[in-house]
N, C-alpha and C. Protein backbone atom coordinates (compact mmCIF):
# COMPACT_ATOMS: atom_id res chain seq x y z
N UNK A 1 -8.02 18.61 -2.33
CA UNK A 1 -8.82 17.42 -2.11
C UNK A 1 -9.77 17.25 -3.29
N UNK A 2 -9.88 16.10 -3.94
CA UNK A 2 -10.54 15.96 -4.98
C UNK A 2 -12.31 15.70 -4.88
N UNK A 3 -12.95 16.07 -5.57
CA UNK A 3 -14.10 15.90 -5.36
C UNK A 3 -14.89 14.70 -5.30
N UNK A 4 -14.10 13.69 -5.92
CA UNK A 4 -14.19 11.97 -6.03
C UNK A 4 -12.93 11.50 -6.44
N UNK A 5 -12.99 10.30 -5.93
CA UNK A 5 -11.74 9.69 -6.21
C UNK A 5 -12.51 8.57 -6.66
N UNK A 6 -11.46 8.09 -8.26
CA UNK A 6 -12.18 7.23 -8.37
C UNK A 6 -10.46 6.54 -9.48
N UNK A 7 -10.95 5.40 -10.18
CA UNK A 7 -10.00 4.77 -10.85
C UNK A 7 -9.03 5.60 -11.16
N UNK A 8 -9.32 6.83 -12.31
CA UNK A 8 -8.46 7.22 -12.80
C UNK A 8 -7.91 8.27 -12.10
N UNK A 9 -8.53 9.16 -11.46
CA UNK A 9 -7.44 10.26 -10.22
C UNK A 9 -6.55 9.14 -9.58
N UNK A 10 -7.04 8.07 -8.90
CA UNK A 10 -5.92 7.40 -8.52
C UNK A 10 -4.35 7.34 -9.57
N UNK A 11 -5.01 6.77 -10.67
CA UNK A 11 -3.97 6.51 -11.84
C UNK A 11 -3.34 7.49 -11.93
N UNK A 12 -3.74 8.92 -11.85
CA UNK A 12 -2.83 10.05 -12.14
C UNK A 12 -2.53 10.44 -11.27
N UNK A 13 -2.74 10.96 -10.09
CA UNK A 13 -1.76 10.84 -8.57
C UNK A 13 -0.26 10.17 -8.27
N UNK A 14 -1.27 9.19 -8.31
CA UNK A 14 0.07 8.09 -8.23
C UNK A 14 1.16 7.52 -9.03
N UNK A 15 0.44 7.87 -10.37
CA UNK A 15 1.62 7.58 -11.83
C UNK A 15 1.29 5.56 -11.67
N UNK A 16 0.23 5.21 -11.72
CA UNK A 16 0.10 4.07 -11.74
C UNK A 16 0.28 3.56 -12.94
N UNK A 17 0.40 2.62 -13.93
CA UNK A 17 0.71 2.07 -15.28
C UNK A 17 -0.96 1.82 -15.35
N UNK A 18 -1.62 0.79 -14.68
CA UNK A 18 -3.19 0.50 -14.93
C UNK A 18 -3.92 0.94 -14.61
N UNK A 19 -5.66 1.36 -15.06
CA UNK A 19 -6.72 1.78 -14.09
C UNK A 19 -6.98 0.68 -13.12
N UNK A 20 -6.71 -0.69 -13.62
CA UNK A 20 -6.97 -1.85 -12.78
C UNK A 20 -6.09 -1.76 -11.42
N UNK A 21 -4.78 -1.56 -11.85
CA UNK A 21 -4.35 -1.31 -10.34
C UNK A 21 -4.86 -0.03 -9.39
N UNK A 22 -5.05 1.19 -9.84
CA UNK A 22 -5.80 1.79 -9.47
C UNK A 22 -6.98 2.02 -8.83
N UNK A 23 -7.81 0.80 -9.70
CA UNK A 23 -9.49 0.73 -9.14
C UNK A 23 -8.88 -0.84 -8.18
N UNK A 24 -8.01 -1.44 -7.70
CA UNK A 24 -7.89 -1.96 -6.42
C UNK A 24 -7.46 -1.39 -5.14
N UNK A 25 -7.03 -0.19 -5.31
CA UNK A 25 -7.15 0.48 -4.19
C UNK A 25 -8.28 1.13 -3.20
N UNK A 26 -9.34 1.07 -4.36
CA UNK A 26 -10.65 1.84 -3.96
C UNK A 26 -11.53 1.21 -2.48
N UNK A 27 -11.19 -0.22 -2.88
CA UNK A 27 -11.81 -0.98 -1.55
C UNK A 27 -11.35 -1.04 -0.41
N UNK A 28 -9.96 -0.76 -0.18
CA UNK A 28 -9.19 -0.09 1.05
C UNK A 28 -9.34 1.31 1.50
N UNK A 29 -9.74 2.27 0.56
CA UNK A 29 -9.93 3.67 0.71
C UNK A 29 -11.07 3.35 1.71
N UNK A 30 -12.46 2.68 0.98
CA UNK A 30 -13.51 2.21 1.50
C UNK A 30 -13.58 1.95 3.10
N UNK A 31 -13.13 0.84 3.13
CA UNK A 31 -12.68 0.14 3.92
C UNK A 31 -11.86 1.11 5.17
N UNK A 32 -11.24 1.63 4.73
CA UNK A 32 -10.48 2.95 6.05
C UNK A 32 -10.99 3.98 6.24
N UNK A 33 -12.81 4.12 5.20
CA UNK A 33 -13.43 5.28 6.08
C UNK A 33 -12.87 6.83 5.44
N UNK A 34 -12.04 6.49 4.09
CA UNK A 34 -11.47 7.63 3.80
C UNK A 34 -12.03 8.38 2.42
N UNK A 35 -13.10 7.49 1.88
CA UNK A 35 -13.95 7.98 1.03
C UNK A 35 -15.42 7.06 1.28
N UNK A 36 -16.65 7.88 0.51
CA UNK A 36 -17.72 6.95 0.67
C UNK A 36 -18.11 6.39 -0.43
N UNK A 37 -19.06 5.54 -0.77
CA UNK A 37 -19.67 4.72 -1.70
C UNK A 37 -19.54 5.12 -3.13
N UNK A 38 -19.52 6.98 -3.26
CA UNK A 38 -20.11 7.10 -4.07
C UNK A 38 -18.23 7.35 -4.45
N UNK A 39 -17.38 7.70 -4.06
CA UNK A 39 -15.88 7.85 -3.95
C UNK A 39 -15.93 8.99 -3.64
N UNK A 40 -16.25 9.99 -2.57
CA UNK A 40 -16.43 11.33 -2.19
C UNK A 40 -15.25 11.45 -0.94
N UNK A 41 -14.32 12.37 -0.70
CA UNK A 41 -13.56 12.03 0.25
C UNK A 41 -14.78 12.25 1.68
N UNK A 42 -14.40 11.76 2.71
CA UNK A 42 -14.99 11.87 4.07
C UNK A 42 -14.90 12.71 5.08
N UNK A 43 -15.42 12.93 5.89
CA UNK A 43 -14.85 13.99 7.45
C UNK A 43 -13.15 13.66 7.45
N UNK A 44 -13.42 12.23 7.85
CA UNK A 44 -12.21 11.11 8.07
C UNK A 44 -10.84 11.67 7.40
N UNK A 45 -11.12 11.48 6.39
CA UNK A 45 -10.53 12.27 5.34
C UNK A 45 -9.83 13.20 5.55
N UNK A 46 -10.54 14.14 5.18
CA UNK A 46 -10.25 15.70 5.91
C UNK A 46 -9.51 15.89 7.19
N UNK A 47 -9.95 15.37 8.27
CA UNK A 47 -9.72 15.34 9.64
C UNK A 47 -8.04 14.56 9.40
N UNK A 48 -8.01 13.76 8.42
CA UNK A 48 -6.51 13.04 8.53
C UNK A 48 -5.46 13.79 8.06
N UNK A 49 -6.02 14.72 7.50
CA UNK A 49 -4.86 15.45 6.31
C UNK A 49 -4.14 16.91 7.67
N UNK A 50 -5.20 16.99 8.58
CA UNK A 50 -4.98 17.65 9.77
C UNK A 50 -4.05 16.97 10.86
N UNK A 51 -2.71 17.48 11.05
CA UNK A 51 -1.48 16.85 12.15
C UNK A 51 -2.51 17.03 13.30
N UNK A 52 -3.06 18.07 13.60
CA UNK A 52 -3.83 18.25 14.98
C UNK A 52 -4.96 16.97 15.38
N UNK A 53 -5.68 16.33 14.31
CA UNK A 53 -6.67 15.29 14.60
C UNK A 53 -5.64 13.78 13.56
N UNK A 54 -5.03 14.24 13.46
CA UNK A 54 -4.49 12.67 12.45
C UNK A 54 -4.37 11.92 13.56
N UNK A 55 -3.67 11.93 14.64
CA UNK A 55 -4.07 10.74 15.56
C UNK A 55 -5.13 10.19 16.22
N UNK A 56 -6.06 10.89 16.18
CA UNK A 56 -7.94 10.29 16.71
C UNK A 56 -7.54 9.75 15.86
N UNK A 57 -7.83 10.44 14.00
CA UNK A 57 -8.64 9.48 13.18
C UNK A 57 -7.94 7.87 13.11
N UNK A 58 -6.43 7.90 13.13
CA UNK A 58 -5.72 6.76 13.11
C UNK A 58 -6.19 5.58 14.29
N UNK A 59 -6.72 6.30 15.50
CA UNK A 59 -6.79 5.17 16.74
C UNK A 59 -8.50 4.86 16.08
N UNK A 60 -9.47 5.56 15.37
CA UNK A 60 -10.69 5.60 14.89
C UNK A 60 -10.46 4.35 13.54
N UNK A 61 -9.44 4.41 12.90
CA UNK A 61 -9.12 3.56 12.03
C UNK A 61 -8.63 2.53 12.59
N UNK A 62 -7.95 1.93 13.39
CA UNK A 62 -7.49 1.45 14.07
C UNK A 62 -8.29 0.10 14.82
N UNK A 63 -9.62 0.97 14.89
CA UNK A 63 -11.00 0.19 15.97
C UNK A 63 -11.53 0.17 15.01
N UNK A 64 -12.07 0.97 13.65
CA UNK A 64 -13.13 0.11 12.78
C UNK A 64 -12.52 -0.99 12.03
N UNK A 65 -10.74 -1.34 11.44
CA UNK A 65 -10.47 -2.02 10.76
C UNK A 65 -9.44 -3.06 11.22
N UNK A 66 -9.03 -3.23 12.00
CA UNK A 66 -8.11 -4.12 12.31
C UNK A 66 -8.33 -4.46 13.40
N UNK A 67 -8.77 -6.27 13.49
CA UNK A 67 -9.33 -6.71 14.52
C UNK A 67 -8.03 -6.42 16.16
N UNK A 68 -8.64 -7.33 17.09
CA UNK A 68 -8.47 -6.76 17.87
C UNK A 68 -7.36 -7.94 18.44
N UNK A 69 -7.53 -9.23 17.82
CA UNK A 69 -6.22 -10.07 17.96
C UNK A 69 -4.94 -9.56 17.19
N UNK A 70 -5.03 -8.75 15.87
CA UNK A 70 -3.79 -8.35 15.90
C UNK A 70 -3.27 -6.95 16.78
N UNK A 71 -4.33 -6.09 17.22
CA UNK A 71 -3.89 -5.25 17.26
C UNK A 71 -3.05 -5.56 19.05
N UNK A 72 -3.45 -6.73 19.33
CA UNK A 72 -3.28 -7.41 21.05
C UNK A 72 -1.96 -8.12 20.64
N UNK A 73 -1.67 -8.74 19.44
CA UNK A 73 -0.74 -9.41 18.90
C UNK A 73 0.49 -8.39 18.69
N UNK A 74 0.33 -7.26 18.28
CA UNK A 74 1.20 -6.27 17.57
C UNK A 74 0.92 -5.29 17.86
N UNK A 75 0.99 -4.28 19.13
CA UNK A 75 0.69 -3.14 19.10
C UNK A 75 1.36 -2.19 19.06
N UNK A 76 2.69 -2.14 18.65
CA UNK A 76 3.60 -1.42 18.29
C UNK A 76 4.37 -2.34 16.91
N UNK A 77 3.96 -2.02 15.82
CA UNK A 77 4.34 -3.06 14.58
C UNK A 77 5.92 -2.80 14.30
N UNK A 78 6.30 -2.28 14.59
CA UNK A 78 7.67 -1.98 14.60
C UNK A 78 8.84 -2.78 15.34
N UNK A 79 8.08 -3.40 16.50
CA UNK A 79 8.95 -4.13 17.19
C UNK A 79 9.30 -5.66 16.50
N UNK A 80 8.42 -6.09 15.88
CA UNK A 80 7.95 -7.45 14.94
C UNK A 80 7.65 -7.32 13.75
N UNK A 81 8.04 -6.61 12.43
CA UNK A 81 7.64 -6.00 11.21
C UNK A 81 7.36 -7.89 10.98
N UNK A 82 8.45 -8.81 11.02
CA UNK A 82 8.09 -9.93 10.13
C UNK A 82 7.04 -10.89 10.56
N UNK A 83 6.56 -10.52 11.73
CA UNK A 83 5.56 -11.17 12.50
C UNK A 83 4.23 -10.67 12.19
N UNK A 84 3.80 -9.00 11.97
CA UNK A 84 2.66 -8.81 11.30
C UNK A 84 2.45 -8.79 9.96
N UNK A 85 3.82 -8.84 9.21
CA UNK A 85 4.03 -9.17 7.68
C UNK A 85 3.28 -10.89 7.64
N UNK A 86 3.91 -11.41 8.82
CA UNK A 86 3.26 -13.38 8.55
C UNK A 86 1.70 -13.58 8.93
N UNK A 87 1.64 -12.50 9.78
CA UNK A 87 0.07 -12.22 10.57
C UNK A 87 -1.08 -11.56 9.39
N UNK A 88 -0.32 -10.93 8.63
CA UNK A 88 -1.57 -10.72 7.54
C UNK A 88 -1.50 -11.54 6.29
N UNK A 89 -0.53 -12.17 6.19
CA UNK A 89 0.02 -13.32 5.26
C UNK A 89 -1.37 -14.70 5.15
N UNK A 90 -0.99 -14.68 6.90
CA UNK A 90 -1.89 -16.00 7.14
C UNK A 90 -3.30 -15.43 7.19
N UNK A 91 -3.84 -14.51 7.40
CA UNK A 91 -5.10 -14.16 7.59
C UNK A 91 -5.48 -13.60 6.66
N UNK A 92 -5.02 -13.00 5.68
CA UNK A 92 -5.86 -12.52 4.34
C UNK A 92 -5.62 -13.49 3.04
N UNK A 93 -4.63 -14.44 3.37
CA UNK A 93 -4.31 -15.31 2.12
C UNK A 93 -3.63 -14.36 1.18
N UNK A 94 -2.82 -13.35 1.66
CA UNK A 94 -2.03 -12.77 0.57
C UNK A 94 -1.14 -12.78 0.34
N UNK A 95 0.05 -12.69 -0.72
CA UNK A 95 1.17 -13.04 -0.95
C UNK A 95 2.03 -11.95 -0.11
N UNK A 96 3.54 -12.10 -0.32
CA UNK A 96 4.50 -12.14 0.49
C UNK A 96 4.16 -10.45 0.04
N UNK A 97 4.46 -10.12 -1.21
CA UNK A 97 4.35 -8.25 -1.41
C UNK A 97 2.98 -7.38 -0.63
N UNK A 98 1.95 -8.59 -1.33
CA UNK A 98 0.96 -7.86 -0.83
C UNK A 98 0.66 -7.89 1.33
N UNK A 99 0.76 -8.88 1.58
CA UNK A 99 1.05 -8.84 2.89
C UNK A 99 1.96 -7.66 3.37
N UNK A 100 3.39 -7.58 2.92
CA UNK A 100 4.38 -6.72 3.47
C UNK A 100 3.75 -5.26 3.72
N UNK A 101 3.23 -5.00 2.32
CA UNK A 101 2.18 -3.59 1.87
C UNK A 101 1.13 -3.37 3.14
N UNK A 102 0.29 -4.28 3.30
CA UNK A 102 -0.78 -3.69 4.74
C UNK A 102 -0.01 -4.57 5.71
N UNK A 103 1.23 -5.03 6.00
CA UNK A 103 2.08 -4.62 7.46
C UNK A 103 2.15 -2.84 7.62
N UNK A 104 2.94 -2.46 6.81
CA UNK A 104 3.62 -1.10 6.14
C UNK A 104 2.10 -0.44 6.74
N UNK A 105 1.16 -0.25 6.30
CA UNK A 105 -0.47 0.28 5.91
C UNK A 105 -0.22 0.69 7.63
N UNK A 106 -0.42 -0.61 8.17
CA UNK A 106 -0.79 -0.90 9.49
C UNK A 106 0.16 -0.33 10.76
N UNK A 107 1.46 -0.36 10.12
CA UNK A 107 2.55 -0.17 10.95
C UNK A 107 2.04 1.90 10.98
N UNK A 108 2.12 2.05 9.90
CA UNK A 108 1.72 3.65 9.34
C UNK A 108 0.91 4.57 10.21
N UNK A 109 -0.14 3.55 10.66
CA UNK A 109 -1.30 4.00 11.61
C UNK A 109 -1.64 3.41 12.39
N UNK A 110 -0.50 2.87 12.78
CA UNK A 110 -0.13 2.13 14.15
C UNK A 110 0.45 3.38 15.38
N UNK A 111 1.41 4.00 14.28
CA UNK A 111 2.11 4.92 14.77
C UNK A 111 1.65 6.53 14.96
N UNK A 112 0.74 6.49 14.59
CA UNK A 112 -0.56 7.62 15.02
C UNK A 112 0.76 9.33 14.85
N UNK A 113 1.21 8.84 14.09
CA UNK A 113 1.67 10.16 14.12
C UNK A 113 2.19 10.92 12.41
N UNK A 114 1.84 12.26 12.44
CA UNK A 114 1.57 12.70 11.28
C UNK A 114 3.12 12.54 10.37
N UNK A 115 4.05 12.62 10.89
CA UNK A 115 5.51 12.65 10.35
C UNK A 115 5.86 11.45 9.86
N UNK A 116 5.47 10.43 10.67
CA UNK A 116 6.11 8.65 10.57
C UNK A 116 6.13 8.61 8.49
N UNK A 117 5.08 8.79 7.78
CA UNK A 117 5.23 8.57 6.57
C UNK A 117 6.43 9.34 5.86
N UNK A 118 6.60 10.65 6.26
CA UNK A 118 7.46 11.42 5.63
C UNK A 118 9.18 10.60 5.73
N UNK A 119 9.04 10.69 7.47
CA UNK A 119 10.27 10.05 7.72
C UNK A 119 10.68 8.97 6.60
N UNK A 120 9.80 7.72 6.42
CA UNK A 120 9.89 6.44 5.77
C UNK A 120 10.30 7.04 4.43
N UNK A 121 9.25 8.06 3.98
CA UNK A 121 9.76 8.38 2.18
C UNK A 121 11.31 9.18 2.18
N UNK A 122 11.65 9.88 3.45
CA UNK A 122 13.19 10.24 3.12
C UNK A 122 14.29 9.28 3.87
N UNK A 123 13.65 8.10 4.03
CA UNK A 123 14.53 7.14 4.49
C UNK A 123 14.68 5.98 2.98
N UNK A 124 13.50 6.27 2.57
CA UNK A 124 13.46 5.44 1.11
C UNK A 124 14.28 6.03 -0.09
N UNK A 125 14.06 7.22 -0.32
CA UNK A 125 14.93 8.50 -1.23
C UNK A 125 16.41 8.87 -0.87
N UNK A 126 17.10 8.90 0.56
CA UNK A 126 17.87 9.29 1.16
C UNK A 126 17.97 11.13 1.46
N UNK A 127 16.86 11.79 1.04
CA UNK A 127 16.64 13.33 1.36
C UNK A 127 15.45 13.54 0.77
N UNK A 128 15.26 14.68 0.89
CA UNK A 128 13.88 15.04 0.20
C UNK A 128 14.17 16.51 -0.41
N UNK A 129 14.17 16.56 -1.65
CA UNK A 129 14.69 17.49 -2.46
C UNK A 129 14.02 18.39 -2.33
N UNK A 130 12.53 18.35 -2.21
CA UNK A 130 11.92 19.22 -2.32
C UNK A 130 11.23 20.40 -0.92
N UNK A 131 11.42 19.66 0.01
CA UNK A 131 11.75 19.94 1.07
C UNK A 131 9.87 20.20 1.55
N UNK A 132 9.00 19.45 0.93
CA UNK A 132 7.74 19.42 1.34
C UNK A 132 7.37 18.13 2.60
N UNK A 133 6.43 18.51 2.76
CA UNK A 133 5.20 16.79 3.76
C UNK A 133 4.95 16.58 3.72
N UNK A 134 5.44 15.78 2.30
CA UNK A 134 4.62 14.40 1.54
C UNK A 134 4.58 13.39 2.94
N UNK A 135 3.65 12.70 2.96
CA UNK A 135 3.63 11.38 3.20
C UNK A 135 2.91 10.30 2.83
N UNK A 136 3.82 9.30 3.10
CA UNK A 136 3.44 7.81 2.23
C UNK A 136 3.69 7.10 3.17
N UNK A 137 2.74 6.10 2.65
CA UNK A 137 2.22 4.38 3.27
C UNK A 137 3.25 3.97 3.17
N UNK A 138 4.56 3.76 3.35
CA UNK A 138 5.80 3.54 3.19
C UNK A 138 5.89 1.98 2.66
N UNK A 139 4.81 1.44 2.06
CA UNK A 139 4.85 0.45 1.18
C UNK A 139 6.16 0.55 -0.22
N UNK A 140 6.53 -0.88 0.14
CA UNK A 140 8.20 -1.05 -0.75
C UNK A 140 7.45 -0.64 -2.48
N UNK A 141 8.44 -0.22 -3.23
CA UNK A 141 8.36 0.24 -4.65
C UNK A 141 8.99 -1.09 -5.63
N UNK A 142 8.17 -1.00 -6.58
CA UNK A 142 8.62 -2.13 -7.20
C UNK A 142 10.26 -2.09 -8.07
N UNK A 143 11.08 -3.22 -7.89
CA UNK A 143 12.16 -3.06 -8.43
C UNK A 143 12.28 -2.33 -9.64
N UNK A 144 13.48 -1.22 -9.98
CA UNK A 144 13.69 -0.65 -10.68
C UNK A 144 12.46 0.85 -11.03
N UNK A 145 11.96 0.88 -9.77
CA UNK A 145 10.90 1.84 -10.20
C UNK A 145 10.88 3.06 -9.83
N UNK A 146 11.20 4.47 -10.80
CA UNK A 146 11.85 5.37 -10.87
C UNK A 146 10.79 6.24 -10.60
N UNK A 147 9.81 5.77 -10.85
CA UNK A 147 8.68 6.79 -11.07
C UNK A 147 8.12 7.96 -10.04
N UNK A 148 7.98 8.91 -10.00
CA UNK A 148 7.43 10.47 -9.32
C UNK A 148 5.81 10.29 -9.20
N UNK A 149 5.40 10.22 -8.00
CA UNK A 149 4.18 10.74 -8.04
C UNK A 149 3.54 11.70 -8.49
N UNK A 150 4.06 12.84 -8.33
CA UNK A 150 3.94 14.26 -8.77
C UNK A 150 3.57 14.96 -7.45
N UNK A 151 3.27 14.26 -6.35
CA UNK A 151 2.64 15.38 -5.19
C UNK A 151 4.09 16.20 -4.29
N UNK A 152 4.94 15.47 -4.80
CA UNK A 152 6.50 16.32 -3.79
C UNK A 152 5.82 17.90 -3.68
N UNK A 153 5.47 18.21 -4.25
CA UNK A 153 5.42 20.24 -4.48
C UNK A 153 4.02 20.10 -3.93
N UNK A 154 2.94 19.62 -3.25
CA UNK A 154 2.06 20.25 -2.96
C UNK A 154 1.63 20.34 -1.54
N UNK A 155 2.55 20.37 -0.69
CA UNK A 155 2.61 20.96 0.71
C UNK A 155 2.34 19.70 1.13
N UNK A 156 1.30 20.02 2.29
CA UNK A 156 0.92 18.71 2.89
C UNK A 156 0.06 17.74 2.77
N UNK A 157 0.26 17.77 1.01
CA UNK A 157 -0.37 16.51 0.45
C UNK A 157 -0.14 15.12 0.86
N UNK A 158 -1.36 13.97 1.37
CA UNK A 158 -0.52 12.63 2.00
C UNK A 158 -0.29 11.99 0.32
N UNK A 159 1.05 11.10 0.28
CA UNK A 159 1.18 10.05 -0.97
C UNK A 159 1.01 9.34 -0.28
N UNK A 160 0.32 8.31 -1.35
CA UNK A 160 -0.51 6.99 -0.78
C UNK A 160 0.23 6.27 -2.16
N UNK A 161 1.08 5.01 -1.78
CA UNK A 161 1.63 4.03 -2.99
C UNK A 161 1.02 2.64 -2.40
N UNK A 162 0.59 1.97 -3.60
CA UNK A 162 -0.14 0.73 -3.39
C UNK A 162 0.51 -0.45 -3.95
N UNK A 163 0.32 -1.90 -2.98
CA UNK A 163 0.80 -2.71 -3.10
C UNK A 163 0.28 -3.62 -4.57
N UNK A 164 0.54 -4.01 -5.57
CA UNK A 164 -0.05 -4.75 -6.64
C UNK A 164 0.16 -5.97 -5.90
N UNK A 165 -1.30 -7.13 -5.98
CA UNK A 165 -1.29 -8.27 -5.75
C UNK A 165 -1.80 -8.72 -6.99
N UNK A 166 -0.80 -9.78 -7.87
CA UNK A 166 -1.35 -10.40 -9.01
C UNK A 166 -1.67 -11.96 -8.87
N UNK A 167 -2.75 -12.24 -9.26
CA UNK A 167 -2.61 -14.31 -9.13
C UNK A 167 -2.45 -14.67 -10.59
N UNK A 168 -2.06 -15.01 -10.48
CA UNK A 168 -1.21 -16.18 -12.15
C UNK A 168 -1.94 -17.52 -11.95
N UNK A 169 -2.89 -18.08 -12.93
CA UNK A 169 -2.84 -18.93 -12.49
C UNK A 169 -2.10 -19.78 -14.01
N UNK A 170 -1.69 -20.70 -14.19
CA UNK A 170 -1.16 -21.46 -14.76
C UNK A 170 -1.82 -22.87 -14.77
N UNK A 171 -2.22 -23.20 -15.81
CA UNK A 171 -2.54 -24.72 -16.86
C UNK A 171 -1.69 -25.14 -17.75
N UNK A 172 -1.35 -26.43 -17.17
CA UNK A 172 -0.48 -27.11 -17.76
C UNK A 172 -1.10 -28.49 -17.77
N UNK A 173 -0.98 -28.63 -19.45
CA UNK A 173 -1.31 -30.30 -20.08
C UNK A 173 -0.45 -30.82 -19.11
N UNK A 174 -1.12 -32.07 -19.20
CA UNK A 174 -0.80 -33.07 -18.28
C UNK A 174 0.59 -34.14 -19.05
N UNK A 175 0.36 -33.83 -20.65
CA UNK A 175 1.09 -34.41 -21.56
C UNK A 175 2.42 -33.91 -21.37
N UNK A 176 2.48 -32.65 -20.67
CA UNK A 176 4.08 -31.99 -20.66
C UNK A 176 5.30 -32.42 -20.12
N UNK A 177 6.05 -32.34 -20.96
CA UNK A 177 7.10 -33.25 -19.63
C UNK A 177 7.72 -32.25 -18.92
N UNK A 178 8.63 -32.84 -17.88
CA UNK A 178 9.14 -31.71 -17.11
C UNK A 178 10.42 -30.92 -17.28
N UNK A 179 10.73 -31.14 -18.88
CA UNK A 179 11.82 -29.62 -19.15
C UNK A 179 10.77 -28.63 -19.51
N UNK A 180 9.26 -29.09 -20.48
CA UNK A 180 8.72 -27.96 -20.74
C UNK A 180 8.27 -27.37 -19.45
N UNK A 181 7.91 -27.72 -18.41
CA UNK A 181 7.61 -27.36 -17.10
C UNK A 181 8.20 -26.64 -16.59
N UNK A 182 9.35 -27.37 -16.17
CA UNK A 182 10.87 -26.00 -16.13
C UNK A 182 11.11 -24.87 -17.17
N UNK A 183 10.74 -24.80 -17.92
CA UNK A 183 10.74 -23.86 -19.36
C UNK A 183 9.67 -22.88 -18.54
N UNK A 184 8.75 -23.24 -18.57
CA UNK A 184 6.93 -22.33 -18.07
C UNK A 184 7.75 -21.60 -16.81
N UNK A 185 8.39 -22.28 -15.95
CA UNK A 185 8.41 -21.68 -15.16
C UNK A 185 9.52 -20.60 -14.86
N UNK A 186 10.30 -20.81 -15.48
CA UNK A 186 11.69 -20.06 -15.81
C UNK A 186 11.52 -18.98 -16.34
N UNK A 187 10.50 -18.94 -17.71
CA UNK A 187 10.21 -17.81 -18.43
C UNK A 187 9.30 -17.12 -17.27
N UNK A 188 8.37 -17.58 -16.58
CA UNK A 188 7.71 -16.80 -15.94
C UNK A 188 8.61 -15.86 -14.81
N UNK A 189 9.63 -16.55 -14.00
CA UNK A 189 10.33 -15.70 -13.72
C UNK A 189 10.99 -14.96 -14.34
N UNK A 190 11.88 -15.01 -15.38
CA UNK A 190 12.39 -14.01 -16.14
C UNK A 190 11.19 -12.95 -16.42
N UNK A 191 9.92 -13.11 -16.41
CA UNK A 191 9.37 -11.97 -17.40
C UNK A 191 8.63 -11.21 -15.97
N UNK A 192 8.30 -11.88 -14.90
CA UNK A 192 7.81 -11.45 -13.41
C UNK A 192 8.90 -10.83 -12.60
N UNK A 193 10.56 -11.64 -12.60
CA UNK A 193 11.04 -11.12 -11.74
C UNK A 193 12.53 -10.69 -12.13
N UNK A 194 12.16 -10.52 -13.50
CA UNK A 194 13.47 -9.66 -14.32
C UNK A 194 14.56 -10.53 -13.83
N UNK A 195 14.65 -12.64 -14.17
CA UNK A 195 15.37 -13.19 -14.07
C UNK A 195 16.17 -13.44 -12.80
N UNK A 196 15.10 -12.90 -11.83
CA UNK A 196 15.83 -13.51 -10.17
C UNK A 196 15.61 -14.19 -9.81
């Protein structure tokens, strides 16, 4: 357990490419009670990394962060993945990845149980080579992304993978006509979604 978590332990944990993506995770850590202000891990914390209390702290997470219409809406997220995927869609204003990501979050510790992440990462991998108890937020990996956390080997370390939400915004002269328009937008997919 690290003594602070802060931008860059994230970055190296996780094998993130940015500190920026990194230091957006910090306000969810926050936010779930799993570090404090100063980025110090918590009781919470601690108490989660424990199979014996990981389900308090999850029903404890559960009641400080996620109101109480979804949790009345969805209380088993599993039965409706695309319904609390549209439920945090519409209520946080976030896009389709980042939504899917705290369904996943939610579904995670919905399920109050210490295994549910592991299961998801050797349902994502198809085995687990290393034969440790990792677990992860079973948030989807970005296409083509090969990358190792590095925690497989350290027992019952939790992996935590985070959703990137980017906004683009785009200005366009008004003078443009609409092949260059179609152009802007074409390239932007090619260079965002590797031409899908």
């Amino acid at each position: 357990m690290p003594g602070r978590v802060d931008a860059d332990y994230l970055q190296s944990v996780l094998g993130l490419t940015s500190a920026a993506s990194a230091g957006n995770l910090i306000g969810p850590l926050r936010t779930l009670g799993l570090i404090d202000g100063d980025g110090g891990p918590t009781n919470r914390a601690l108490d989660w990394r424990q199979d014996e209390s990981y389900g308090q702290v999850c029903e404890e997470m559960l009641a400080d962060v996620y109101p109480d219409t979804l949790r009345s809406a969805f209380p088993d997220p599993t039965v409706d993945p695309k319904g609390v995927t549209s439920w945090f869609g519409r209520n946080t204003g976030a896009g389709q990845n980042a939504s899917s990501g705290m369904a996943s979050l939610y579904a995670l510790i919905s399920s109050r149980d210490p295994e549910a992440g592991q299961k998801s990462a050797l349902t994502k991998s198809g085995s687990n080579k290393s034969g440790a108890s990792a677990r992860s937020t079973a948030k989807p990996k970005p296409k083509g992304s090969n990358r190792s956390n590095g925690n497989e080997n350290r027992g019952r370390t939790r992996r935590v993978e985070s959703a990137l939400n980017v906004n683009v915004q785009v200005h366009i002269s008004s003078d443009a006509s609409a092949d260059q328009i179609d152009h802007i937008f074409k390239s932007m997919a090619d260079h965002l979604y590797g031409g899908e």
